[in-house]
C-alpha atoms as a PDB file:
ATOM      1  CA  UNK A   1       1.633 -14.962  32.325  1.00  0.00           C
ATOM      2  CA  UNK A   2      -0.870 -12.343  31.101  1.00  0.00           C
ATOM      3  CA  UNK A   3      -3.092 -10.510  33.116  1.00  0.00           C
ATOM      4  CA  UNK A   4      -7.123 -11.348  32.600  1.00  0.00           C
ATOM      5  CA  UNK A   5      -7.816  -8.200  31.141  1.00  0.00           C
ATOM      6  CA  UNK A   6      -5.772  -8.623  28.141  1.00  0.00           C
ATOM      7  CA  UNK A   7      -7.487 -11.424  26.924  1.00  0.00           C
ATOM      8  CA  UNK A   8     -10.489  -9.165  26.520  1.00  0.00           C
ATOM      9  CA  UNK A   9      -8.673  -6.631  24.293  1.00  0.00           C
ATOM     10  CA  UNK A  10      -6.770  -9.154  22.175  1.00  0.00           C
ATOM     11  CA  UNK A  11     -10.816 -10.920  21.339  1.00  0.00           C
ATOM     12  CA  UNK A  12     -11.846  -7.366  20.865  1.00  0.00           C
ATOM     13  CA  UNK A  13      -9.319  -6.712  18.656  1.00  0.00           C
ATOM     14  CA  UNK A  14      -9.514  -9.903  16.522  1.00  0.00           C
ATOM     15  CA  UNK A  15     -13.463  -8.842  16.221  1.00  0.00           C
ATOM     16  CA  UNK A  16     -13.226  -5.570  14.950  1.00  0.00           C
ATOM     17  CA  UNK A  17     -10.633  -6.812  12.630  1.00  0.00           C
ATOM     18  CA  UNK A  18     -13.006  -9.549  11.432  1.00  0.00           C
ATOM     19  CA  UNK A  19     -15.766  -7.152  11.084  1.00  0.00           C
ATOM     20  CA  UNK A  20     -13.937  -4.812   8.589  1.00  0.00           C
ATOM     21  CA  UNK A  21     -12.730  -7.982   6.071  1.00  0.00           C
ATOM     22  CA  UNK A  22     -16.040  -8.942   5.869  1.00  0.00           C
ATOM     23  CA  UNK A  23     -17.876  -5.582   5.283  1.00  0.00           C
ATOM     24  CA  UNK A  24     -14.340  -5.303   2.336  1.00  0.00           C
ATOM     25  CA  UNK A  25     -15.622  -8.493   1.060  1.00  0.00           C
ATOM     26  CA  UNK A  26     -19.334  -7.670   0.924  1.00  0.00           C
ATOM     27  CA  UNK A  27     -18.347  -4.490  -0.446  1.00  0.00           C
ATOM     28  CA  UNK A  28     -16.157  -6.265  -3.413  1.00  0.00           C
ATOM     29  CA  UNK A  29     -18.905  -8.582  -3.846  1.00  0.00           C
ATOM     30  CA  UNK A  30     -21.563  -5.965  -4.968  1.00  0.00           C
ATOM     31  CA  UNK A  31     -19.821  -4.421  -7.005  1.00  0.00           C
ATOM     32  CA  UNK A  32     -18.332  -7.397  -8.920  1.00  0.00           C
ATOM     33  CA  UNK A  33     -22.034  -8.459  -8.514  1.00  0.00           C
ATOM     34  CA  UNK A  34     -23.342  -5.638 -10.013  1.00  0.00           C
ATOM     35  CA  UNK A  35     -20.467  -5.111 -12.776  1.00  0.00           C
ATOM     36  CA  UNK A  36     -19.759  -1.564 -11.248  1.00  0.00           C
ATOM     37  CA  UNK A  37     -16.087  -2.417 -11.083  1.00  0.00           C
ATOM     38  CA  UNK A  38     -15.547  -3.588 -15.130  1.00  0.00           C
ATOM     39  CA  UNK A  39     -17.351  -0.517 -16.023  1.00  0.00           C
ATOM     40  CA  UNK A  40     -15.336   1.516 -13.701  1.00  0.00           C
ATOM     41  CA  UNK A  41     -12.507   0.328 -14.840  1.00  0.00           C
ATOM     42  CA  UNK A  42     -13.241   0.741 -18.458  1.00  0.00           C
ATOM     43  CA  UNK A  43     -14.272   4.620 -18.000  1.00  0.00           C
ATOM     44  CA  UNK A  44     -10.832   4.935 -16.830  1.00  0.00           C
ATOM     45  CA  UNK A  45      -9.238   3.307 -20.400  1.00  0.00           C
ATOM     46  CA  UNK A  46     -11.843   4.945 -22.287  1.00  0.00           C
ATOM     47  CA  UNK A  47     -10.742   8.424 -20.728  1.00  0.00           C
ATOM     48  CA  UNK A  48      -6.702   7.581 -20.717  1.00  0.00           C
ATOM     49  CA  UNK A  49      -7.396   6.521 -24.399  1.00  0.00           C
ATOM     50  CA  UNK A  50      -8.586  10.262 -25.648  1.00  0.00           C
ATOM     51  CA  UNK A  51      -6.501  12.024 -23.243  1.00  0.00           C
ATOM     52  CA  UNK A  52      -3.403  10.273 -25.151  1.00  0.00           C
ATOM     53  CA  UNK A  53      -5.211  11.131 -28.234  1.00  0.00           C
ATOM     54  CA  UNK A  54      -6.133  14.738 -27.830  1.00  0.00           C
ATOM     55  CA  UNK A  55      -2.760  15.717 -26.490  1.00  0.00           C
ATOM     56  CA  UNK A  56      -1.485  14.177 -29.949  1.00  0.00           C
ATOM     57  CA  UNK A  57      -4.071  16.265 -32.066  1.00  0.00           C
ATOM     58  CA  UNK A  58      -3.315  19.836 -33.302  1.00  0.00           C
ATOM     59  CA  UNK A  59      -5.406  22.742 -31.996  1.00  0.00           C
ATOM     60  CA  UNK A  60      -8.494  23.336 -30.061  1.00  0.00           C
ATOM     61  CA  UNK A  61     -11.455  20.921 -29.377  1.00  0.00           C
ATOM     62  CA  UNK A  62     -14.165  20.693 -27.062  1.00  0.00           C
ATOM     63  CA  UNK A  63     -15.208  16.509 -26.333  1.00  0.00           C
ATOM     64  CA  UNK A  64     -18.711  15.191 -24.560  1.00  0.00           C
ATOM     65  CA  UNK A  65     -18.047  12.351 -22.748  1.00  0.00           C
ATOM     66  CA  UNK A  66     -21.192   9.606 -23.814  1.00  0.00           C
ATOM     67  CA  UNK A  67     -20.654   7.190 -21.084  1.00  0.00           C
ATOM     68  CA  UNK A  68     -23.116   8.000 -17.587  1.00  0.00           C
ATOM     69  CA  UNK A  69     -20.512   8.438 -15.012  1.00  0.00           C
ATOM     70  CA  UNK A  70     -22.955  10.243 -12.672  1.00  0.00           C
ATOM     71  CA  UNK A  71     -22.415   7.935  -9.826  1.00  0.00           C
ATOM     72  CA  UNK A  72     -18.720   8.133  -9.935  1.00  0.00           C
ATOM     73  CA  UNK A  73     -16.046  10.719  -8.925  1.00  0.00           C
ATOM     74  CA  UNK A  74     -12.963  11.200 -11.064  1.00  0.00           C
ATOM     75  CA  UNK A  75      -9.242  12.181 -10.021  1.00  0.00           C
ATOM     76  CA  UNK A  76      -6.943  13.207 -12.954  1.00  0.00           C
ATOM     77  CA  UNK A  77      -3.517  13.483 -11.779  1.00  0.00           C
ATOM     78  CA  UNK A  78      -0.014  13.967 -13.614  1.00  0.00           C
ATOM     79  CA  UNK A  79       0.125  10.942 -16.232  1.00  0.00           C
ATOM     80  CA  UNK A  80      -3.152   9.128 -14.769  1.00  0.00           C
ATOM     81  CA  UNK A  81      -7.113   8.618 -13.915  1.00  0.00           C
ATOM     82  CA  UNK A  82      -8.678   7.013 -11.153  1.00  0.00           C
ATOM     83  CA  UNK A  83     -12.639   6.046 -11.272  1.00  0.00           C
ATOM     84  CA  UNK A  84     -14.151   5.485  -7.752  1.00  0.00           C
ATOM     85  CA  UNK A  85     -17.699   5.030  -6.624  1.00  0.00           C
ATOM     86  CA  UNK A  86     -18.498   8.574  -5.206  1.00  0.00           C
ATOM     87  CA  UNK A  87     -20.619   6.798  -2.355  1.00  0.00           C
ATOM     88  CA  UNK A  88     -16.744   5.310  -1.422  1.00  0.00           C
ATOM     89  CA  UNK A  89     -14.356   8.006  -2.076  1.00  0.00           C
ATOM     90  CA  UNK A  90     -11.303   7.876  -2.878  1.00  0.00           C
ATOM     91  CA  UNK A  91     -10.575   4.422  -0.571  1.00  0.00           C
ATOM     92  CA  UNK A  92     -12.689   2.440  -3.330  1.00  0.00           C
ATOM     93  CA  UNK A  93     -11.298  -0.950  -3.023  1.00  0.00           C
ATOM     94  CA  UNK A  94     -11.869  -1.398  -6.901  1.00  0.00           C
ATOM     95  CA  UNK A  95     -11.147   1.650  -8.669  1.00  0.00           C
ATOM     96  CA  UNK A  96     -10.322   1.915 -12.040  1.00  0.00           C
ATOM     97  CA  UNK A  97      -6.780   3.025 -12.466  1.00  0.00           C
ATOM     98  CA  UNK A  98      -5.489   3.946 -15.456  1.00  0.00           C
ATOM     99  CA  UNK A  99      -2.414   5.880 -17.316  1.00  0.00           C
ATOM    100  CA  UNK A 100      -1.918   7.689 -20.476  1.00  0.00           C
ATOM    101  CA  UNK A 101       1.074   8.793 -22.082  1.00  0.00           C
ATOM    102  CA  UNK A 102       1.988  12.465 -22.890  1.00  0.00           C
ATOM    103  CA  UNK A 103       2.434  15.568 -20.441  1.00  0.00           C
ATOM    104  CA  UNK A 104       1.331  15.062 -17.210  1.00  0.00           C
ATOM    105  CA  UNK A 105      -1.922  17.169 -16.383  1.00  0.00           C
ATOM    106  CA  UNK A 106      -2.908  19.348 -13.066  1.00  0.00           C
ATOM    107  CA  UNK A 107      -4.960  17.696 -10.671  1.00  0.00           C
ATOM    108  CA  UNK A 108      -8.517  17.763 -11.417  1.00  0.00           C
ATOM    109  CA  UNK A 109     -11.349  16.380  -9.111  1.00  0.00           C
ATOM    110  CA  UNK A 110     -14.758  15.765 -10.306  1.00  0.00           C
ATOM    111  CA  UNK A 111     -17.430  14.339  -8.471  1.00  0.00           C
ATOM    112  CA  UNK A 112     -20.811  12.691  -9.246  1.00  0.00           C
ATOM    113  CA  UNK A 113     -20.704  14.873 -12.559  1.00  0.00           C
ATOM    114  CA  UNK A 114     -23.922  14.945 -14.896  1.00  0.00           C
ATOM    115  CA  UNK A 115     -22.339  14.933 -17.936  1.00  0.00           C
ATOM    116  CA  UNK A 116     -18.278  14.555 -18.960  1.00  0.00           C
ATOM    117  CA  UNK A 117     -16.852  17.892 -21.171  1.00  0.00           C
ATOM    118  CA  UNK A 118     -12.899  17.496 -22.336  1.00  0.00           C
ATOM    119  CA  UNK A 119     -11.586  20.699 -23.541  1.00  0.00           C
ATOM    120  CA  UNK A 120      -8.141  21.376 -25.141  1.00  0.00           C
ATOM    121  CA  UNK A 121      -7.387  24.673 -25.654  1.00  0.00           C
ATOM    122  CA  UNK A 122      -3.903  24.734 -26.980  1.00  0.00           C
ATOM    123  CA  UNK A 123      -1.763  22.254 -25.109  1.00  0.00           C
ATOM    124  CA  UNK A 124      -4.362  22.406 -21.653  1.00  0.00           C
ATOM    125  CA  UNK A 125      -6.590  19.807 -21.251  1.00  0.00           C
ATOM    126  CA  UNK A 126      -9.373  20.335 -18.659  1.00  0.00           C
ATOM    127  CA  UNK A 127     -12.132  18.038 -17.377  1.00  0.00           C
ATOM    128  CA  UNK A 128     -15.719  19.681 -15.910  1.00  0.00           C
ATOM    129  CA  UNK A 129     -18.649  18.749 -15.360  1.00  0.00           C
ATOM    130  CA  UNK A 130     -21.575  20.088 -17.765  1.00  0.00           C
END
């Protein structure tokens, strides 16, 4: 036999629970709606796609980035990207993850950047923000 009082927490519970699978859902549903999460996730190939290719290149070069990612932060870590809504964070339910192959590169965080410069100096690779 339970005591009254539980009752209360376990429908308390099961309503905050509720609450946060639909806000997910609306959340997943803009952005699908709004085709932030393809383009997301394309940045993110587009970017693994010249890291792999300037790590293959010989010597120096300096890369602007033409897509606008101004509304989204980046995370370059080891052997991949990830592309998140800035307004989200890093908890973005639909980032766009991808890897690249060659040697892994320092973390790098950029967010909400104007425009995208990749440098390679030698065998470094760095990301900023112009």
């Amino acid at each position: 036999m339970q005591k009254s009082g539980t009752l209360v927490y376990k429908a308390l519970i099961t309503l905050i629970l509720s609450a946060i699978i639909v806000a997910s859902f609306v959340t997943v549903g803009n952005q699908y709606g709004s085709a932030e999460a393809p383009h997301k996730q394309a940045v993110a190939n587009d970017l693994a796609l010249i890291l792999t290719e300037m790590q293959a290149m010989p010597g120096d070069l300096t890369l602007a980035y033409g897509q606008d990612v101004s509304r989204y932060g980046i995370l370059l870590s080891g052997n991949s990207i990830l592309i998140y809504s800035a307004g989200l964070g890093r908890t973005d339910i639909i980032a766009g993850k991808a890897a690249f192959n060659g040697k892994p590169l320092p973390q790098t965080l950029i967010e909400r950047p104007s425009s995208l410069i990749i440098i390679k100096k030698g065998d470094a690779i760095t990301l900023s923000s112009a």
